[in-house]
C-alpha atoms as a PDB file:
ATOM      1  CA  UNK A   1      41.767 -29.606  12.860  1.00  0.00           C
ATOM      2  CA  UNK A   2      41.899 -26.112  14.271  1.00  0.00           C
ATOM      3  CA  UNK A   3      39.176 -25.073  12.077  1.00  0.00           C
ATOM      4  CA  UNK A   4      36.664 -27.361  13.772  1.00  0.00           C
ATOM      5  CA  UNK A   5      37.206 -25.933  16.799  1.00  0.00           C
ATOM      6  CA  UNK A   6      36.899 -22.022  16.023  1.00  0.00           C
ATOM      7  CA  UNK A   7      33.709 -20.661  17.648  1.00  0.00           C
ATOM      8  CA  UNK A   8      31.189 -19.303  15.171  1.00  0.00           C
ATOM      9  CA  UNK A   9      30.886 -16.117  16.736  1.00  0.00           C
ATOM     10  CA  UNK A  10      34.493 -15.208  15.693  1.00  0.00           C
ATOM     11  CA  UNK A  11      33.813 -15.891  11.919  1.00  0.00           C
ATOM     12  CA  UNK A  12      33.038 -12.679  10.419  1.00  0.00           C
ATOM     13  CA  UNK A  13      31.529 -14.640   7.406  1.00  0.00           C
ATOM     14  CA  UNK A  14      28.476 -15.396   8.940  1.00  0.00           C
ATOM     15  CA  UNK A  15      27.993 -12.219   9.306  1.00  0.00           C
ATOM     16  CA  UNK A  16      28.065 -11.078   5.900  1.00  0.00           C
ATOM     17  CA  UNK A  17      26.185 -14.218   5.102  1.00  0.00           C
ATOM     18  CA  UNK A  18      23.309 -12.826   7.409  1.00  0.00           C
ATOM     19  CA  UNK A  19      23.455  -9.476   5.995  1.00  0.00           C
ATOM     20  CA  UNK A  20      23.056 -10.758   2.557  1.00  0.00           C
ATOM     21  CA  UNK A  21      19.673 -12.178   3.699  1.00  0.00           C
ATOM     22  CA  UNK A  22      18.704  -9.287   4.797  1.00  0.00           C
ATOM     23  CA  UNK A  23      19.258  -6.736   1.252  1.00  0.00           C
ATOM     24  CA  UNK A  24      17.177 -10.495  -0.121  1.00  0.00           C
ATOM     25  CA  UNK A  25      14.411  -9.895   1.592  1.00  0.00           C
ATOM     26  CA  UNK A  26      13.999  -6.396   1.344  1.00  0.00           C
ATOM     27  CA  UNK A  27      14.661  -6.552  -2.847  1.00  0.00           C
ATOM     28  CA  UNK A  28      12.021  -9.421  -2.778  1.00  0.00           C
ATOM     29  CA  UNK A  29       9.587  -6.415  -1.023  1.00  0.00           C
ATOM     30  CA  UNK A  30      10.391  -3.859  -3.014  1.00  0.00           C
ATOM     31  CA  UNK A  31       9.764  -5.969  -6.356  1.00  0.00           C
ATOM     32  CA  UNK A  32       6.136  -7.770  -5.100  1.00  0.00           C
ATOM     33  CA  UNK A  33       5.561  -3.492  -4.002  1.00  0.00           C
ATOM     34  CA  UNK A  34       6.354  -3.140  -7.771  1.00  0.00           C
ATOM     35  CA  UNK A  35       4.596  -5.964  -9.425  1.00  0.00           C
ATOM     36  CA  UNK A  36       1.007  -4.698  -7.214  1.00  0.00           C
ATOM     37  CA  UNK A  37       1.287  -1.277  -8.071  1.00  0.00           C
ATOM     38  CA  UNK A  38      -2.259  -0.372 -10.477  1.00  0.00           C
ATOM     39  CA  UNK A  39      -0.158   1.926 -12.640  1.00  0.00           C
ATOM     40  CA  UNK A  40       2.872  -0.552 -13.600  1.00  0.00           C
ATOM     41  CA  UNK A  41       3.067  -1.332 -17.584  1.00  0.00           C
ATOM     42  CA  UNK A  42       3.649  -4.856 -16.534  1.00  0.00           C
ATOM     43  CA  UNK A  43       0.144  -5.052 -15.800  1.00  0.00           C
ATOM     44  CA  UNK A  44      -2.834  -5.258 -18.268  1.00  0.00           C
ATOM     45  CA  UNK A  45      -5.624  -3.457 -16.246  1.00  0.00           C
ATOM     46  CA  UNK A  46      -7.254  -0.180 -17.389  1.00  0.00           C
ATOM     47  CA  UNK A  47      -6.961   2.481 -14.129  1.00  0.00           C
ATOM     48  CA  UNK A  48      -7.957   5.777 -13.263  1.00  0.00           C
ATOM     49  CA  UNK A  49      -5.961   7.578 -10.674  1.00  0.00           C
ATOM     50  CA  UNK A  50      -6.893  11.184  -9.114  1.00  0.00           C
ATOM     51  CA  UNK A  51      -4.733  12.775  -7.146  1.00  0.00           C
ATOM     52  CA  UNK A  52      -5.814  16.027  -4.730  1.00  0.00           C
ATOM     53  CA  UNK A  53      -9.619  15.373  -6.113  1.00  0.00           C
ATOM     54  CA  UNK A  54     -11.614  18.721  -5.884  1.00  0.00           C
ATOM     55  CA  UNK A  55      -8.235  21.229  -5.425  1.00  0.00           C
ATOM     56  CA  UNK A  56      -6.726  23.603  -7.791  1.00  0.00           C
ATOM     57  CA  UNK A  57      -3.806  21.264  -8.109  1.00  0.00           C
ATOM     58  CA  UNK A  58      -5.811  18.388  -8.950  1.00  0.00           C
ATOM     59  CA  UNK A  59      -4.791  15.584 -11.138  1.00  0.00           C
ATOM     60  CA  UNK A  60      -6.256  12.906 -13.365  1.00  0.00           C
ATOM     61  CA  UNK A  61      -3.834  10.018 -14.472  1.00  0.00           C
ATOM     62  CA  UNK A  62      -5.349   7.574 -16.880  1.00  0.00           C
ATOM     63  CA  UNK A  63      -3.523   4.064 -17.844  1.00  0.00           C
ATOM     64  CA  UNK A  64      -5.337   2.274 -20.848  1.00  0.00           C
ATOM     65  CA  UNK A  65      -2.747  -0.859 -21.951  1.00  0.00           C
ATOM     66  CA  UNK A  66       0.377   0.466 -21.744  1.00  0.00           C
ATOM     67  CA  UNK A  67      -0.261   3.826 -22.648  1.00  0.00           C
ATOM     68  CA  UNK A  68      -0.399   5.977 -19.477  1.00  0.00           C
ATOM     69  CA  UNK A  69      -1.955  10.158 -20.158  1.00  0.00           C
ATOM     70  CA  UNK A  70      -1.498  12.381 -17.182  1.00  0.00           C
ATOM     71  CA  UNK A  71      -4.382  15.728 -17.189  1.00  0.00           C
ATOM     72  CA  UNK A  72      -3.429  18.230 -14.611  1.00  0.00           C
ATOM     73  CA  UNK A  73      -6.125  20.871 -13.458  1.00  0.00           C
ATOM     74  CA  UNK A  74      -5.937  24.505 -14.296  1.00  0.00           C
ATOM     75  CA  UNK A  75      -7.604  25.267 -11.118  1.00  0.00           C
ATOM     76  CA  UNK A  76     -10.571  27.403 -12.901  1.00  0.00           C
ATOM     77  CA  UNK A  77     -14.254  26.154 -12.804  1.00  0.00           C
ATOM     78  CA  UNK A  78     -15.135  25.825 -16.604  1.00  0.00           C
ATOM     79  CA  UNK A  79     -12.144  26.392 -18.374  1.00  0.00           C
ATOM     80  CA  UNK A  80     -10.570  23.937 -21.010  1.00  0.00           C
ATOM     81  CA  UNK A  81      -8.893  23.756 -24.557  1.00  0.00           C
ATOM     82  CA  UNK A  82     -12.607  23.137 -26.629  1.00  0.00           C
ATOM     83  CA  UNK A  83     -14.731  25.920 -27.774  1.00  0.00           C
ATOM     84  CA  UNK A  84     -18.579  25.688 -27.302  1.00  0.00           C
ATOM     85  CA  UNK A  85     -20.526  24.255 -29.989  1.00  0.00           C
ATOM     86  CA  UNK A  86     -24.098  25.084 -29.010  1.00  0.00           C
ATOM     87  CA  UNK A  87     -26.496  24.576 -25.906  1.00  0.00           C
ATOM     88  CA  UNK A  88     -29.348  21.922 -24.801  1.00  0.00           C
ATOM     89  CA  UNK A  89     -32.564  22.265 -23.486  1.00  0.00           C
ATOM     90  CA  UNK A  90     -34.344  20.378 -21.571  1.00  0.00           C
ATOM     91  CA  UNK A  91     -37.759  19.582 -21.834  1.00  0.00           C
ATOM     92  CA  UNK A  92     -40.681  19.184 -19.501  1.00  0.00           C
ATOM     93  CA  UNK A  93     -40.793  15.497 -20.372  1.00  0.00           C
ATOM     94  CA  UNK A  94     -37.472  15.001 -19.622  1.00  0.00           C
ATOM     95  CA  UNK A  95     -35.627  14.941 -22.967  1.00  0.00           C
ATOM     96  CA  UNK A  96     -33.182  17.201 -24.421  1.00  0.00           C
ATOM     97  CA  UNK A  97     -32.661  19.264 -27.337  1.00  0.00           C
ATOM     98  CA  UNK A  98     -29.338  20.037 -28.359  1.00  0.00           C
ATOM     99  CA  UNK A  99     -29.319  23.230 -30.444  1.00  0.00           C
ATOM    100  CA  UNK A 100     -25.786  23.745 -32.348  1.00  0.00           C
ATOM    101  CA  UNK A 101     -24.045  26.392 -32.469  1.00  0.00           C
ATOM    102  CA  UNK A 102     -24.038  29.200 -35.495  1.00  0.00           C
ATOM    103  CA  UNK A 103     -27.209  30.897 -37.128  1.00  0.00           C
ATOM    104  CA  UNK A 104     -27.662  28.799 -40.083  1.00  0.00           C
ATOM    105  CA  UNK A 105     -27.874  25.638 -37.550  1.00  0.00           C
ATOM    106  CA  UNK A 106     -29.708  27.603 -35.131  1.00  0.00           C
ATOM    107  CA  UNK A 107     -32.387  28.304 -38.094  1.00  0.00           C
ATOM    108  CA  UNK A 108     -32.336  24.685 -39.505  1.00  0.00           C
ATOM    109  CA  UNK A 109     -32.758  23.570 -35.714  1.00  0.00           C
ATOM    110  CA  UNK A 110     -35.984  25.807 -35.373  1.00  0.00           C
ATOM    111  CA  UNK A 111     -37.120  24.860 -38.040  1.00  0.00           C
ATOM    112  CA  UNK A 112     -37.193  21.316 -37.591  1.00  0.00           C
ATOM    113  CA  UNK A 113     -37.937  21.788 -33.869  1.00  0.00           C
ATOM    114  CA  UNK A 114     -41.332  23.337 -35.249  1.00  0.00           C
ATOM    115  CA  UNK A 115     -42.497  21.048 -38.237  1.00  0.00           C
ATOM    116  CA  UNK A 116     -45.450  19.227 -36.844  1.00  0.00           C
ATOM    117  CA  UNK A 117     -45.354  15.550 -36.378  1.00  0.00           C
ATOM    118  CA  UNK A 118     -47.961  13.300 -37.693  1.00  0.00           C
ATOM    119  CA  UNK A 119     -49.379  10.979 -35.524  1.00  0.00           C
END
C-alpha cells in the first residue's frame, strides 16, 4: 500500500500529463488559426487580398475556389503585358466612344460616327 501514500508532487507523471495539455491546447489554436484563415483551400469563399496597397512592391492575391493567382506590381504607373487597342472619347452627354485602334478601324469608326441618324 505504499503507493497510496506517495505524495503527488513527487510523481513526475503528472507532470508530463500536464505538459501534454498544454502542446493540446496550443495545436487546437493553431488549427481553428488555420481553419479561419480567408485564403485556406479548405474554404469555399472567393477573396481578394492586397498586400503594401499603393507601393512599388505592391501585391494582389486573388483566391477563386481553390485556385489561388498571385499579381505582383512592377512598381511603374501604366505599365503591363497588353498592348493598346485604341482610345475613347467622351462626350458632352456623358457617353463614350471607343475608337479602335489601326487606320482601317479608325476610318470605318468615322465613318459610322458621321452617318446621320434618322429620327
Amino acid at each position: 500500500m505504499r503507493f497510496l501514500d506517495e505524495d503527488e508532487e513527487l510523481n513526475p507523471i503528472l507532470s508530463a500529463v500536464n505538459l501534454i495539455d498544454v502542446f493540446l491546447v496550443i495545436i487546437t489554436a493553431l488549427l481553428i488559426a488555420l481553419a479561419q484563415n480567408p485564403l485556406s483551400t479548405f474554404s469555399s469563399d472567393d477573396v481578394t487580398v492586397i498586400k503594401n496597397p499603393g507601393k512599388p512592391n505592391m501585391e494582389v492575391i486573388v483566391k477563386k475556389g481553390k485556385e489561388i493567382k498571385q499579381y505582383k506590381s512592377t512598381g511603374k504607373v501604366g505599365s503591363g503585358e497588353g498592348v493598346r487597342a485604341g482610345v475613347a472619347y467622351k462626350m458632352a452627354d456623358g457617353s463614350f466612344i471607343y475608337v479602335p485602334e489601326g487606320v482601317k478601324a479608325q476610318t470605318e469608326a468615322m465613318s459610322v460616327a458621321t452617318k446621320p441618324t434618322r429620327d
